[in-house]
Protein backbone atom coordinates (compact mmCIF):
# COMPACT_ATOMS: atom_id res chain seq x y z
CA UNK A 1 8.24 -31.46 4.02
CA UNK A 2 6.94 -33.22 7.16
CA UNK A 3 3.42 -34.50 5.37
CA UNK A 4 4.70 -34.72 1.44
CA UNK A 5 3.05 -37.85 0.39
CA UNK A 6 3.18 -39.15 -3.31
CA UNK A 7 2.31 -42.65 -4.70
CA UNK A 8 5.20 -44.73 -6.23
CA UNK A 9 4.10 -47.58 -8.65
CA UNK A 10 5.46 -51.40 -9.10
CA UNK A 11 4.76 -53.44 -12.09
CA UNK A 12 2.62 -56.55 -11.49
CA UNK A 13 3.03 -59.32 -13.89
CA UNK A 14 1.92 -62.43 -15.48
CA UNK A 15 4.74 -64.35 -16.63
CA UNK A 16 2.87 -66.77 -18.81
CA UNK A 17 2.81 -64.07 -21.06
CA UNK A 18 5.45 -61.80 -19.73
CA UNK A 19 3.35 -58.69 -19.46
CA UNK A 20 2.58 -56.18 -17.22
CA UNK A 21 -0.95 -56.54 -16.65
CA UNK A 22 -1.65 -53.40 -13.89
CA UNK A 23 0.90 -51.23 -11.05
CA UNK A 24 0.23 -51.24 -7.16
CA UNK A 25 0.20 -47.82 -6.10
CA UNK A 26 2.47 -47.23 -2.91
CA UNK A 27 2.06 -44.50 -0.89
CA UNK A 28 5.37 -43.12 0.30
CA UNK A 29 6.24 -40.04 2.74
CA UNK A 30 9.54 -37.85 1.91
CA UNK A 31 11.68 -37.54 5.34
CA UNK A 32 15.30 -35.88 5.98
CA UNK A 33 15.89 -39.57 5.04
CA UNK A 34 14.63 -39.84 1.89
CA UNK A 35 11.00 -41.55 0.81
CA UNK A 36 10.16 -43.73 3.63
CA UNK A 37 6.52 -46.16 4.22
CA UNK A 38 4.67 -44.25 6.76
CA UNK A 39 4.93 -45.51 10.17
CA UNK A 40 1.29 -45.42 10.35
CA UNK A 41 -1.33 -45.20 7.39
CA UNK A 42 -3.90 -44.34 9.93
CA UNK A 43 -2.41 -41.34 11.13
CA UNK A 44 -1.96 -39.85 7.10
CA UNK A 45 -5.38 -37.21 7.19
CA UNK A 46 -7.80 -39.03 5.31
CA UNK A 47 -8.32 -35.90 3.07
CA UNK A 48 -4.70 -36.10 1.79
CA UNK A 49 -4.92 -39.23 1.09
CA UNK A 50 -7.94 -38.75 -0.95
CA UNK A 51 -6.89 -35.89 -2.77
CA UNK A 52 -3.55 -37.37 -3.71
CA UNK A 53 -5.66 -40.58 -5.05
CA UNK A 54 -7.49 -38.40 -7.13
CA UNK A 55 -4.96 -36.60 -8.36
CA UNK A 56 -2.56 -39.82 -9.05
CA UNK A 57 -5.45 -41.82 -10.88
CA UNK A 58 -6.22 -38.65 -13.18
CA UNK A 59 -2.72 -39.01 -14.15
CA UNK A 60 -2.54 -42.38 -15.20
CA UNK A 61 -6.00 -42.46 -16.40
CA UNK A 62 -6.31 -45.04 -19.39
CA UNK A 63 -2.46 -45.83 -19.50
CA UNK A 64 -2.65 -48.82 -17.70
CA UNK A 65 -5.09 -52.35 -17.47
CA UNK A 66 -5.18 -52.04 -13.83
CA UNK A 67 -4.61 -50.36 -11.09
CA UNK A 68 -4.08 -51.84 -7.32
CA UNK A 69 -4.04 -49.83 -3.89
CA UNK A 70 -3.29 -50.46 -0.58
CA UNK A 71 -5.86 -49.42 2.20
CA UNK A 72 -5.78 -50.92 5.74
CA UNK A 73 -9.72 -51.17 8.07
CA UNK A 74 -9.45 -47.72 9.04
CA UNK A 75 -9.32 -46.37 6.03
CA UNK A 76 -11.96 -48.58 4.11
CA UNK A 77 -14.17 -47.17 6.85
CA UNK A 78 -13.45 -43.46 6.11
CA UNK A 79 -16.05 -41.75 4.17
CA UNK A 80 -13.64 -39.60 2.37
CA UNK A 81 -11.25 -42.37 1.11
CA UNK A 82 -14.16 -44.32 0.04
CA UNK A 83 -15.56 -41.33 -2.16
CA UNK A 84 -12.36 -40.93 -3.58
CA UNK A 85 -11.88 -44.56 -4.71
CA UNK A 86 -15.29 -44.59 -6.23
CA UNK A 87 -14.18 -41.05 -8.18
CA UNK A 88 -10.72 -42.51 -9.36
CA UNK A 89 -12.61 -45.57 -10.71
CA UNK A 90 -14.96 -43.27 -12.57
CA UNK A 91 -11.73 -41.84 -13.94
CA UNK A 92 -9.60 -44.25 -14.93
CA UNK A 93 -12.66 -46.23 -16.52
CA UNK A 94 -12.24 -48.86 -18.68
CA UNK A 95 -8.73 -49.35 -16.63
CA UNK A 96 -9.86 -51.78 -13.66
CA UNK A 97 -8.63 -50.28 -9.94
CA UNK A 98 -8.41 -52.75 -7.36
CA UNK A 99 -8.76 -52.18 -3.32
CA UNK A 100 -6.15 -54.22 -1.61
CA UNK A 101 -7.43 -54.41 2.15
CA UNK A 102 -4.17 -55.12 4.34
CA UNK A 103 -3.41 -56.30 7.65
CA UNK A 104 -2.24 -53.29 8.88
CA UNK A 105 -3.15 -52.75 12.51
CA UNK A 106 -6.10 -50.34 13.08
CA UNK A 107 -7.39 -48.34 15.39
CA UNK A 108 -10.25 -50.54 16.46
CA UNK A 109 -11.50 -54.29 15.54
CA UNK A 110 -14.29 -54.04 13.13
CA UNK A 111 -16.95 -56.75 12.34
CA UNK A 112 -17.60 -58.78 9.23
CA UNK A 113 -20.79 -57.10 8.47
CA UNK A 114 -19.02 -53.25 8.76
CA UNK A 115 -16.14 -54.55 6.35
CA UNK A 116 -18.73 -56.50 4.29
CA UNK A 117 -20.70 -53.49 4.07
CA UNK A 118 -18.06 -50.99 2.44
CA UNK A 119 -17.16 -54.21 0.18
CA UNK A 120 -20.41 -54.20 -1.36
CA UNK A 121 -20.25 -50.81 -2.02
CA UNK A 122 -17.37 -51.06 -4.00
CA UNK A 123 -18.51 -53.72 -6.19
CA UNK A 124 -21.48 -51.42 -6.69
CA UNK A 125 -18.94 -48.78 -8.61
CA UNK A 126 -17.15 -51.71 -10.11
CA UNK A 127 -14.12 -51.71 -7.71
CA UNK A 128 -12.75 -54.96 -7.26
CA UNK A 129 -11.34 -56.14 -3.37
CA UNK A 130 -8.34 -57.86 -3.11
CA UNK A 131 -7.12 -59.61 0.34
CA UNK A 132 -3.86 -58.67 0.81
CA UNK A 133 -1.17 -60.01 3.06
CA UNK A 134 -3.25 -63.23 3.10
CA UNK A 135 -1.65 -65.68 6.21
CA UNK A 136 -0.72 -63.19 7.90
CA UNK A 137 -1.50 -60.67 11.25
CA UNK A 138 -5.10 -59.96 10.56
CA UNK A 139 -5.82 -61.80 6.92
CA UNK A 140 -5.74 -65.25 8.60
CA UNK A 141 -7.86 -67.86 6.63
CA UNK A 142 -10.28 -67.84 9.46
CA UNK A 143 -10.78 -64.07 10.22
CA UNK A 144 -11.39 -63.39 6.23
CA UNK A 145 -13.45 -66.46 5.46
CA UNK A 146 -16.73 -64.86 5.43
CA UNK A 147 -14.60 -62.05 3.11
CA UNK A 148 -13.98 -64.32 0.44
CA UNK A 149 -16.92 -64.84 -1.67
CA UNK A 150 -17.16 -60.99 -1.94
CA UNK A 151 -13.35 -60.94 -3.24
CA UNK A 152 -11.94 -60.76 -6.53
CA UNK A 153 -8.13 -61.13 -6.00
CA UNK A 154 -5.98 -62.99 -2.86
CA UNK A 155 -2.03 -61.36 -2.73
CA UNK A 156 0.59 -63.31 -0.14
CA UNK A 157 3.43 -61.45 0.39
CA UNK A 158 6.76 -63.11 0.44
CA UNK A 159 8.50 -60.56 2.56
CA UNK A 160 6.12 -61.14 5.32
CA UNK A 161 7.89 -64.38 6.15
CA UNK A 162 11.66 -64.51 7.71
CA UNK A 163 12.56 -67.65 5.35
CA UNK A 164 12.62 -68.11 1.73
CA UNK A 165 10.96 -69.25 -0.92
CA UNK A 166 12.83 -72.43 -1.04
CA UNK A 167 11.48 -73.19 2.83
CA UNK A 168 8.83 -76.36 2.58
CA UNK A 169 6.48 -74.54 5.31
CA UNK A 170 6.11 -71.31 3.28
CA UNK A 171 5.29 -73.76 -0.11
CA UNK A 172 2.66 -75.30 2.02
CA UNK A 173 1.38 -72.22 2.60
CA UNK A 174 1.05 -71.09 -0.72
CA UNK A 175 -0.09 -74.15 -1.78
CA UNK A 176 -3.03 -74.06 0.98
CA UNK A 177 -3.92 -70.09 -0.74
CA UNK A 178 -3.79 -71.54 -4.22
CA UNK A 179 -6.37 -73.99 -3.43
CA UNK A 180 -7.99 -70.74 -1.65
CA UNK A 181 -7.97 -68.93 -5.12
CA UNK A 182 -9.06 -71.80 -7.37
CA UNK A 183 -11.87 -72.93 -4.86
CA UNK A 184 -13.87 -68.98 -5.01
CA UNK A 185 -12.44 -68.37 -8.53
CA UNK A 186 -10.19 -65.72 -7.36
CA UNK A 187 -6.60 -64.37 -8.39
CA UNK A 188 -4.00 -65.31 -6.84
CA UNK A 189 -0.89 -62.91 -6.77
CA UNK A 190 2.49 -63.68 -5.16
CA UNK A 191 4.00 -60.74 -3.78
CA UNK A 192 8.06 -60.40 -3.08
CA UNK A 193 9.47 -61.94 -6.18
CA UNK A 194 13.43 -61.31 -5.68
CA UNK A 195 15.33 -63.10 -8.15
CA UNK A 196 15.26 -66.04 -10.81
CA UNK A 197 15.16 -68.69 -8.68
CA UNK A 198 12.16 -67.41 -7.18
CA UNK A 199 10.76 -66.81 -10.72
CA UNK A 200 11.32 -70.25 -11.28
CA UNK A 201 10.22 -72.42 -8.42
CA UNK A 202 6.83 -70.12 -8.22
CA UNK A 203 6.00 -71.22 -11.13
CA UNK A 204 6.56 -74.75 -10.06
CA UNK A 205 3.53 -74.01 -7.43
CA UNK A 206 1.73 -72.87 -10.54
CA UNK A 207 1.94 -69.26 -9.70
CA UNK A 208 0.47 -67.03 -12.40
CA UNK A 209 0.68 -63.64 -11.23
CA UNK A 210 4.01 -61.70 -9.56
CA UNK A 211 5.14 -58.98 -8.09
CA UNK A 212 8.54 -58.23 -6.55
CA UNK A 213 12.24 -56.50 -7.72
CA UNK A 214 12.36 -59.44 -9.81
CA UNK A 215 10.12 -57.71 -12.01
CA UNK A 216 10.60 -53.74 -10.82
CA UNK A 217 11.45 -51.66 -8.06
CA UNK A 218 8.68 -49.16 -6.79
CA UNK A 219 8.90 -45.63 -8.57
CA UNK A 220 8.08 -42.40 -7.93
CA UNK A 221 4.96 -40.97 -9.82
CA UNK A 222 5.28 -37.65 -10.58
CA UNK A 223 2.65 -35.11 -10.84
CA UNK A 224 1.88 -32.38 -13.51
CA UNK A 225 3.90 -29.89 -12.58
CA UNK A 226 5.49 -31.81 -9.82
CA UNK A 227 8.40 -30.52 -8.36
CA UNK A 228 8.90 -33.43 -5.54
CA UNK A 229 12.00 -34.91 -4.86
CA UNK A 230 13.59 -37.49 -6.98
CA UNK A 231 16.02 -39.58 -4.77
CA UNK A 232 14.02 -42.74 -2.84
């Protein structure tokens, strides 16, 4: 079962009104250990991945508001994943789905204009971008700025940083991405949500949107006629 993919999905959530307003599709590999995160996204095929997209968004097709998933550079480059996205949109339509571009390292540095240039191409289809991992690795403020006007949604990730929540430096930081968000009239969604007393002092920064265990571990999707492995 060396190249058994599936997606699992984790609520996001908007605790002003305490509903789930879309799932982030993660894509997940099954190992002698169990479902493990690829060690490289870049290495999946891209053909896999694309068929598997299809085949997950068919599934939830019109069962959920929207619909958020992870690609890193190489991959919004691809031809094939790009294709796919733009089918899965046509198929979960009116259900919104959401690119999150990470900051996964790639196999080569690309230019504004290439990234900008796939961008555009999803707003064409009515796919939404969101910059994920913001402040960190490759989604610094100053290697995305040009990004940003083309972006509908900015995610910082909580688990990307070795202190907590509670740590001034990491408020500061959100802070600085709030202002981000409100400045380009974007969303902003905190990412790594662990407990109440995260809950809590988020929304003290006037956090809207959340994701994290808080809220809902990651589970697997099955297929129709799935037969995959249960355990994670």
């Amino acid at each position: 079962m060396k190249n058994f993919y599936r997606f699992f999905i984790q609520p996001q959530i908007a605790t002003k009104t305490n509903s789930i307003i879309g799932y982030e599709l993660l894509m997940k590999q099954y190992t002698n250990k169990g479902w493990r995160i690829p060690e490289s996204f870049s290495d999946i095929d891209s053909n896999i991945v694309a068929n598997l997209l299809v085949r997950t968004t068919k599934t939830l097709s019109t069962k959920v508001n929207q619909l958020s998933i992870n690609i890193n550079r190489d991959q919004l480059m691809t031809t094939s994943i790009s294709n796919a996205l733009v089918q899965s949109q046509k198929q979960l339509y009116p259900t919104r789905l959401i690119v999150e571009l990470t900051e996964d390292n790639n196999s080569k540095t690309y230019t504004h204009e290439e990234i900008l240039s796939h961008m555009k191409i999803f707003w064409e289809n009515n796919i939404q971008v969101s910059l994920d991992d913001v402040g960190s690795g490759l989604n610094q403020y100053d290697d995305i700025q040009q990004l940003l006007p083309f972006a509908s949604e900015l995610k910082f990730a909580l688990q990307n940083f070795p202190n907590k929540l509670v740590d001034p430096e990491i408020q500061n930081k959100i802070h600085f991405w709030r202002a981000m968000s409100m400045e380009y009239n974007l969303r902003l969604v905190l990412e790594g949500i662990e407990n109440q007393n995260d809950d809590q002092l988020s929304d003290k920064l006037g956090i809207i949107f959340k994701q994290g265990y808080y809220f809902g571990k990651p589970r697997l999707l099955k297929l129709p006629e799935d037969h995959c492995p249960q355990s994670a």
